[in-house]
PDB file of N, CA and C in Angstrom:
ATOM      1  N   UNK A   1      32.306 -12.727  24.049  1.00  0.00           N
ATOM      2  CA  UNK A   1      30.874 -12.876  23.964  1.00  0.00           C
ATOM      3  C   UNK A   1      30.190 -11.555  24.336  1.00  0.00           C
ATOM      4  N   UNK A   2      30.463 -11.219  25.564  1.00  0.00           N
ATOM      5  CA  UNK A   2      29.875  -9.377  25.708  1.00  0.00           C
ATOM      6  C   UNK A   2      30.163  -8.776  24.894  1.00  0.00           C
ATOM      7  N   UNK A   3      31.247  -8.192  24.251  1.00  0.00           N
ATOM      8  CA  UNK A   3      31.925  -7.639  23.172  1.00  0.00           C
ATOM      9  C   UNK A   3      31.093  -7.986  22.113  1.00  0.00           C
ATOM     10  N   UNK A   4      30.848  -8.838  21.886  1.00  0.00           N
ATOM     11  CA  UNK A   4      29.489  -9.276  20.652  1.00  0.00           C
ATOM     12  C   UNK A   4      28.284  -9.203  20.410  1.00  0.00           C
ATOM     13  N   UNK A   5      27.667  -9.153  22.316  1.00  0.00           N
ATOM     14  CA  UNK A   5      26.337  -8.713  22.448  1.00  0.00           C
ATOM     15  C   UNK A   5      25.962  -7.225  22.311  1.00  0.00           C
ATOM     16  N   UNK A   6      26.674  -6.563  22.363  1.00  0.00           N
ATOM     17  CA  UNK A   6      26.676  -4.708  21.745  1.00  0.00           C
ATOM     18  C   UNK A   6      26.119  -4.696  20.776  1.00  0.00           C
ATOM     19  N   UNK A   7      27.101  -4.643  19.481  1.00  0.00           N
ATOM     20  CA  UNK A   7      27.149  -4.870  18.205  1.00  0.00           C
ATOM     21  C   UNK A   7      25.556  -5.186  17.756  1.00  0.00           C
ATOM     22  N   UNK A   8      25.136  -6.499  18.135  1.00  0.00           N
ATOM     23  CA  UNK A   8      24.141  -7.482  17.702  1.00  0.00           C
ATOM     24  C   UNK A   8      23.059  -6.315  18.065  1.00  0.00           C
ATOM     25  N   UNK A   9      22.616  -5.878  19.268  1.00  0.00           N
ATOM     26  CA  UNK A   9      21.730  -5.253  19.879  1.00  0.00           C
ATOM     27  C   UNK A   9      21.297  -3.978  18.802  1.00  0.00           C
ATOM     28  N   UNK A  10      22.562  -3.453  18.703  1.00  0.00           N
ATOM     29  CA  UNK A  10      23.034  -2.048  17.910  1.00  0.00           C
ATOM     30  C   UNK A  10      22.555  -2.442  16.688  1.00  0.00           C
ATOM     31  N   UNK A  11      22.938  -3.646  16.207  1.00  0.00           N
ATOM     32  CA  UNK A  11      22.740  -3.821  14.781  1.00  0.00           C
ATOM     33  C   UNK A  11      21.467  -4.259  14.441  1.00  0.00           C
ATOM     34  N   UNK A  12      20.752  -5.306  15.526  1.00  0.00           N
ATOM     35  CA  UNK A  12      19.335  -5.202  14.785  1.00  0.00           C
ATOM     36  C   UNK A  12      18.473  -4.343  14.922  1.00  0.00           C
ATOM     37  N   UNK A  13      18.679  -3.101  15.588  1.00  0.00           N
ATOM     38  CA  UNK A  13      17.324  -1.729  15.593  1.00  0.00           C
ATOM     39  C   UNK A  13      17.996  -0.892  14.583  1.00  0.00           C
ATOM     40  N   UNK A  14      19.081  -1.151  13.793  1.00  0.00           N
ATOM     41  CA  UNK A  14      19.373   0.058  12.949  1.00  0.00           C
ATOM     42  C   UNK A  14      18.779  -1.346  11.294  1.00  0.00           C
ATOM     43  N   UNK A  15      19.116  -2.170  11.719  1.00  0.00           N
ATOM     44  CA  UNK A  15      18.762  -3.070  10.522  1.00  0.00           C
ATOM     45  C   UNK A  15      17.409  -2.964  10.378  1.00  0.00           C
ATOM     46  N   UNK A  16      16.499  -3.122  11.838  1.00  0.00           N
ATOM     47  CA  UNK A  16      15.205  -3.087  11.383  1.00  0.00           C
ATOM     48  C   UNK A  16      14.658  -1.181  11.585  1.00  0.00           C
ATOM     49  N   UNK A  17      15.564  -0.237  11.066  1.00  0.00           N
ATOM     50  CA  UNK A  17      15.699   1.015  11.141  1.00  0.00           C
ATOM     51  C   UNK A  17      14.264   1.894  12.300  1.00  0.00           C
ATOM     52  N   UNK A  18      14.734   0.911  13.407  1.00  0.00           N
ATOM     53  CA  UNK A  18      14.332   1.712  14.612  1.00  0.00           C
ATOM     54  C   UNK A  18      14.779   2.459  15.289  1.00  0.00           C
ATOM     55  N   UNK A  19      14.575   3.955  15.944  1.00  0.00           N
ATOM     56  CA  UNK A  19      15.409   5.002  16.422  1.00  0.00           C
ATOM     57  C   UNK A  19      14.806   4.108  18.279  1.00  0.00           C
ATOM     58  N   UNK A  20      13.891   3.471  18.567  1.00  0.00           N
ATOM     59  CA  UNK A  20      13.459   3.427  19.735  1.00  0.00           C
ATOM     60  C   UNK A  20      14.189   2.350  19.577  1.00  0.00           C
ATOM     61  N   UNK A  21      14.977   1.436  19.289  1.00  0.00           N
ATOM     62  CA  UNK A  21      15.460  -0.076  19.624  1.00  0.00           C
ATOM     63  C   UNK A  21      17.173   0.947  19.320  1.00  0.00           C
ATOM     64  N   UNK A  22      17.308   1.504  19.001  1.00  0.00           N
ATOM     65  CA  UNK A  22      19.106   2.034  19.133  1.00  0.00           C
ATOM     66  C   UNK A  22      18.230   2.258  20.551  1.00  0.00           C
ATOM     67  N   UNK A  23      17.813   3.176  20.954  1.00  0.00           N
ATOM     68  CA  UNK A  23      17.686   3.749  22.444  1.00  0.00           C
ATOM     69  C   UNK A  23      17.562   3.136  23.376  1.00  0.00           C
ATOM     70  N   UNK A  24      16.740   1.738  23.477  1.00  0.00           N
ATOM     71  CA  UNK A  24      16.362   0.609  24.041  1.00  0.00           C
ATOM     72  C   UNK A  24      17.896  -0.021  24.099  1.00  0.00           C
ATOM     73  N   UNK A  25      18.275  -0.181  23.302  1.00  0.00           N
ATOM     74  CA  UNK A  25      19.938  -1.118  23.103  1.00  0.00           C
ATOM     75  C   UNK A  25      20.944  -0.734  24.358  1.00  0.00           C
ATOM     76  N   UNK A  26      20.462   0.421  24.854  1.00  0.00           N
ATOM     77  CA  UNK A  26      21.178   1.299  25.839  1.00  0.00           C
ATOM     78  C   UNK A  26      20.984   0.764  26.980  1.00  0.00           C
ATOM     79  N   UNK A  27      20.061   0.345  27.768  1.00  0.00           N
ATOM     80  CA  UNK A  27      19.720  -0.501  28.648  1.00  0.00           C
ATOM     81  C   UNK A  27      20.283  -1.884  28.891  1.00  0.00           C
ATOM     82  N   UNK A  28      20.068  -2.301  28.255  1.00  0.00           N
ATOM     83  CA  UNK A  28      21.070  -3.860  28.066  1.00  0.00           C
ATOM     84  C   UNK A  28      22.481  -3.960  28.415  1.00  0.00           C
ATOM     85  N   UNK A  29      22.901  -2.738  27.723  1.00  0.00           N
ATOM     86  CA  UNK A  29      24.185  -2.154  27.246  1.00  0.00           C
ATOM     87  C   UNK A  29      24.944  -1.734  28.755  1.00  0.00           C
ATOM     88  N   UNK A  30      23.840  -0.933  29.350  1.00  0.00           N
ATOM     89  CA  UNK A  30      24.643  -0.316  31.008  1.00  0.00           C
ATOM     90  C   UNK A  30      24.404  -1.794  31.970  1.00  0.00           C
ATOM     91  N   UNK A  31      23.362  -2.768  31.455  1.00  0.00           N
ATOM     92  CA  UNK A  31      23.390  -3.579  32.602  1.00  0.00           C
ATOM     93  C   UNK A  31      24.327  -4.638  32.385  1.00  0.00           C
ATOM     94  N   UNK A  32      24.819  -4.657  31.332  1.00  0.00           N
ATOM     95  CA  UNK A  32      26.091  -5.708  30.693  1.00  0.00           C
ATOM     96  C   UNK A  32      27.669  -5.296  31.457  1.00  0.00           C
ATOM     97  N   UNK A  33      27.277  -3.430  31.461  1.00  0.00           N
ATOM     98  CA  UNK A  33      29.050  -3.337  32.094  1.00  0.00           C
ATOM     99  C   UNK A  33      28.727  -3.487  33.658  1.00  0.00           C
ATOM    100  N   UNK A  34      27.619  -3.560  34.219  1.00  0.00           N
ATOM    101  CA  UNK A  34      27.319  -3.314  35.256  1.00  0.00           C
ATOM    102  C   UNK A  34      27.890  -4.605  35.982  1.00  0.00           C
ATOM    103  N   UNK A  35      27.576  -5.507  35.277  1.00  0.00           N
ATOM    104  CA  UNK A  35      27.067  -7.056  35.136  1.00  0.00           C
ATOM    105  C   UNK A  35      28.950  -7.438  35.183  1.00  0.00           C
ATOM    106  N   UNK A  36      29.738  -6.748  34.169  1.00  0.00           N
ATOM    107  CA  UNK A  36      31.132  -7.294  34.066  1.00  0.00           C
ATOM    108  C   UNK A  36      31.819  -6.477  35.612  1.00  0.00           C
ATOM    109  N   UNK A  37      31.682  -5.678  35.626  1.00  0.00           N
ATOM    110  CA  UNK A  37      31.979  -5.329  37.257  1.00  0.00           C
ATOM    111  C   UNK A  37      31.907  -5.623  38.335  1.00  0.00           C
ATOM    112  N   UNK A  38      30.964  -6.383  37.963  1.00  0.00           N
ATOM    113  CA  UNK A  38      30.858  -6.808  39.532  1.00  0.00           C
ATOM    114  C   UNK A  38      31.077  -8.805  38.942  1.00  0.00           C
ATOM    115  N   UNK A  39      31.126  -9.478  37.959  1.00  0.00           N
ATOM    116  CA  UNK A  39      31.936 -10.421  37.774  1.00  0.00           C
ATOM    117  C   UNK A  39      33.220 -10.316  37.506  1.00  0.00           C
ATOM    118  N   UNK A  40      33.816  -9.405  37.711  1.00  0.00           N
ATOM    119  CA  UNK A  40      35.458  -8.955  37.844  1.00  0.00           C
ATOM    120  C   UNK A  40      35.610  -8.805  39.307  1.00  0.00           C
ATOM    121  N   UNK A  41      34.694  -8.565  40.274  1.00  0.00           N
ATOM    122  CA  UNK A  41      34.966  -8.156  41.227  1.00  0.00           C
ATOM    123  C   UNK A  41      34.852  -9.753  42.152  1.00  0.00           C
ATOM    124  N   UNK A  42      34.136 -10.642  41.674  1.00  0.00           N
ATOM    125  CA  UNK A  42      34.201 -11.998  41.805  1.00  0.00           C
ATOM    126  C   UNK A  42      35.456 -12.533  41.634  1.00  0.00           C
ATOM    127  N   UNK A  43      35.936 -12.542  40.470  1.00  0.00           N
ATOM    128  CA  UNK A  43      36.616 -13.210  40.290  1.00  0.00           C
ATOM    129  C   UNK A  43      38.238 -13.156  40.399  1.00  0.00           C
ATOM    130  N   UNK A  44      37.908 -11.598  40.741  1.00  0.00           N
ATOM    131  CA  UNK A  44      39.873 -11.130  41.729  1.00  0.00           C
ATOM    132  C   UNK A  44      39.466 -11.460  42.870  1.00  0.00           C
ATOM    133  N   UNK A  45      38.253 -12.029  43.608  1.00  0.00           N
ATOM    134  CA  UNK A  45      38.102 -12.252  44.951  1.00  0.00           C
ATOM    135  C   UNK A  45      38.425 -13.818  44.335  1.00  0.00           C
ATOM    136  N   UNK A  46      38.038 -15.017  44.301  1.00  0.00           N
ATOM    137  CA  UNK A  46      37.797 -16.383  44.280  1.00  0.00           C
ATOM    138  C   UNK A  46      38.743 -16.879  43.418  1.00  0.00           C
ATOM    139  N   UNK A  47      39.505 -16.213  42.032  1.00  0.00           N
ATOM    140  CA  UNK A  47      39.850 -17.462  41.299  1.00  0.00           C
ATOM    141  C   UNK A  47      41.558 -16.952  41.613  1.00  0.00           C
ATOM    142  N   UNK A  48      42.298 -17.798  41.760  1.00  0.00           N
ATOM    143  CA  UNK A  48      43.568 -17.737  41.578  1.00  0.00           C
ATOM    144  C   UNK A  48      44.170 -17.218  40.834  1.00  0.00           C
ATOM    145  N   UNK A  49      45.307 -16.362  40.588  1.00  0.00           N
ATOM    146  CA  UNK A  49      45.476 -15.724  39.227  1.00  0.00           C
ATOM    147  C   UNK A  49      44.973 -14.839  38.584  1.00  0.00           C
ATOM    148  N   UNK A  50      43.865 -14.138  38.639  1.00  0.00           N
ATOM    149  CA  UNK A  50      42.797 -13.897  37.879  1.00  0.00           C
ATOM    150  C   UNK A  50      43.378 -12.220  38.435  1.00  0.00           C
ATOM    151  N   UNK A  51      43.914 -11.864  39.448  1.00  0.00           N
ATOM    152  CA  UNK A  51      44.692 -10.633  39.441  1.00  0.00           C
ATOM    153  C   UNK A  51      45.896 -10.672  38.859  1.00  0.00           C
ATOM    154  N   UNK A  52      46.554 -11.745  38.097  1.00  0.00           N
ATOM    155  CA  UNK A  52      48.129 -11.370  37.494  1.00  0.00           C
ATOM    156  C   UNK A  52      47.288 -11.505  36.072  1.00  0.00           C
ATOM    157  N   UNK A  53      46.296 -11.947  35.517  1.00  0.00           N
ATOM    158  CA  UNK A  53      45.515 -12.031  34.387  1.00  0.00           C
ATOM    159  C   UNK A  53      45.169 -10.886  34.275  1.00  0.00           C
ATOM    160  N   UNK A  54      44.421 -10.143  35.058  1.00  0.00           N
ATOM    161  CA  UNK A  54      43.393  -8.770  34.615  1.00  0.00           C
ATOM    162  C   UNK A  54      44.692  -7.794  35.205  1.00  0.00           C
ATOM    163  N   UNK A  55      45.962  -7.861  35.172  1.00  0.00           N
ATOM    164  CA  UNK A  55      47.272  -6.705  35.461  1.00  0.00           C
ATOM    165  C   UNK A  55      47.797  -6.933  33.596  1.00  0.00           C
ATOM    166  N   UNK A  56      47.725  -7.688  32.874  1.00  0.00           N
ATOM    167  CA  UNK A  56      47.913  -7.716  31.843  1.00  0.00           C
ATOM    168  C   UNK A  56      47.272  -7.940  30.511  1.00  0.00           C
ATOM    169  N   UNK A  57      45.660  -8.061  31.226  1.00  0.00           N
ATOM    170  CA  UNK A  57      44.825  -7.473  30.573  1.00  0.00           C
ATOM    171  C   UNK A  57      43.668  -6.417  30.750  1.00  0.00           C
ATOM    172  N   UNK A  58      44.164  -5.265  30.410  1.00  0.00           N
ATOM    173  CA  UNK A  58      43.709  -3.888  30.591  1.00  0.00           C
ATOM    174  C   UNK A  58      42.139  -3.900  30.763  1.00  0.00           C
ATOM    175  N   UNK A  59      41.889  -4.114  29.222  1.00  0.00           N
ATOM    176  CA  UNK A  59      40.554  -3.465  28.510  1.00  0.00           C
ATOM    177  C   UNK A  59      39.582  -4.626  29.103  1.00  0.00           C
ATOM    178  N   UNK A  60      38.412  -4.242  29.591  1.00  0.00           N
ATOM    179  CA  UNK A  60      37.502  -4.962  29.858  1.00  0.00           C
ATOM    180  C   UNK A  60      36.525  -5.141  28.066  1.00  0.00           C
ATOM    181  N   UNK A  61      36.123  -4.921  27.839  1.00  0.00           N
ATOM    182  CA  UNK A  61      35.103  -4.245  26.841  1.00  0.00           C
ATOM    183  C   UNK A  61      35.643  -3.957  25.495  1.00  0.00           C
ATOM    184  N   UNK A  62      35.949  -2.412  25.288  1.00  0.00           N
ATOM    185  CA  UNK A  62      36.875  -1.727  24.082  1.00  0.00           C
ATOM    186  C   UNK A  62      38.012  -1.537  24.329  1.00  0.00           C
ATOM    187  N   UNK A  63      39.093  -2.054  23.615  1.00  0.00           N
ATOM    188  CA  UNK A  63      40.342  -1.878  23.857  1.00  0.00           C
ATOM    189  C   UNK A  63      40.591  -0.197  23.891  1.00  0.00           C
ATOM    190  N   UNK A  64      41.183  -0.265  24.679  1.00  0.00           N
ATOM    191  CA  UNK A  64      42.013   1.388  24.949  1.00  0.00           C
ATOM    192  C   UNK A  64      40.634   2.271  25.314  1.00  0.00           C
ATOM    193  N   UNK A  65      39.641   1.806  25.785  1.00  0.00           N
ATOM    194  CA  UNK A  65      37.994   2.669  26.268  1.00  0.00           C
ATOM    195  C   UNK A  65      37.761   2.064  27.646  1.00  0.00           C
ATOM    196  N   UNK A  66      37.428   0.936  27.465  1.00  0.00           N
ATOM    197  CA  UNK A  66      37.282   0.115  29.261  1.00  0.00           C
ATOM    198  C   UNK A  66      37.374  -0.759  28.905  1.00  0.00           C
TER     199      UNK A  66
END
Protein backbone atom coordinates (compact mmCIF):
# COMPACT_ATOMS: atom_id res chain seq x y z
CA UNK A 1 0.00 0.00 0.00
CA UNK A 2 2.92 2.70 0.70
CA UNK A 3 4.69 1.41 -2.28
CA UNK A 4 1.49 2.51 -4.16
CA UNK A 5 0.94 5.75 -2.51
CA UNK A 6 4.28 7.23 -4.33
CA UNK A 7 3.44 6.34 -7.69
CA UNK A 8 -0.32 7.72 -7.35
CA UNK A 9 0.98 11.11 -5.83
CA UNK A 10 3.77 11.23 -8.66
CA UNK A 11 1.32 10.32 -11.15
CA UNK A 12 -1.46 12.67 -10.66
CA UNK A 13 0.71 16.14 -10.82
CA UNK A 14 2.49 14.87 -13.91
CA UNK A 15 -1.06 13.68 -15.34
CA UNK A 16 -2.54 16.90 -14.41
CA UNK A 17 1.08 18.34 -15.82
CA UNK A 18 1.92 20.25 -12.65
CA UNK A 19 5.67 21.03 -11.88
CA UNK A 20 4.29 22.39 -8.21
CA UNK A 21 2.27 18.99 -7.37
CA UNK A 22 5.65 16.71 -8.54
CA UNK A 23 7.28 19.13 -5.82
CA UNK A 24 4.43 19.01 -3.36
CA UNK A 25 4.44 14.97 -3.86
CA UNK A 26 7.78 15.30 -1.96
CA UNK A 27 6.31 16.06 1.28
CA UNK A 28 3.98 13.26 1.64
CA UNK A 29 6.68 11.22 0.28
CA UNK A 30 9.43 12.09 3.36
CA UNK A 31 6.51 11.85 5.84
CA UNK A 32 5.51 8.28 4.54
CA UNK A 33 9.27 6.93 5.13
CA UNK A 34 9.30 8.82 8.20
CA UNK A 35 6.01 7.30 9.16
CA UNK A 36 7.46 3.49 8.09
CA UNK A 37 10.35 4.02 10.57
CA UNK A 38 9.17 4.57 13.20
CA UNK A 39 6.19 1.75 12.51
CA UNK A 40 9.11 -0.66 12.06
CA UNK A 41 10.44 0.53 15.09
CA UNK A 42 7.00 -0.52 16.76
CA UNK A 43 6.74 -3.37 15.58
CA UNK A 44 10.41 -5.11 16.28
CA UNK A 45 9.47 -3.71 19.74
CA UNK A 46 5.68 -5.43 20.28
CA UNK A 47 4.97 -8.07 17.67
CA UNK A 48 6.58 -11.44 17.91
CA UNK A 49 8.56 -12.44 15.04
CA UNK A 50 8.47 -9.39 13.30
CA UNK A 51 12.52 -9.37 13.82
CA UNK A 52 13.03 -12.95 12.07
CA UNK A 53 10.41 -11.31 9.35
CA UNK A 54 12.20 -7.91 8.70
CA UNK A 55 16.00 -10.27 8.82
CA UNK A 56 14.51 -11.70 5.62
CA UNK A 57 12.91 -9.02 4.42
CA UNK A 58 15.39 -6.38 3.45
CA UNK A 59 13.70 -3.64 1.42
CA UNK A 60 11.34 -1.50 3.22
CA UNK A 61 10.01 0.60 0.19
CA UNK A 62 12.25 -0.10 -3.22
CA UNK A 63 13.71 -3.24 -3.49
CA UNK A 64 17.53 -3.07 -3.41
CA UNK A 65 17.04 1.20 -2.40
CA UNK A 66 15.34 0.98 1.21
Amino acid sequence: MYAGLIPVMVGIAAWLGSAAGMIAAAVPTAILCVRIALEERVLRARLAGYEDYARQVRWRLLPGVW
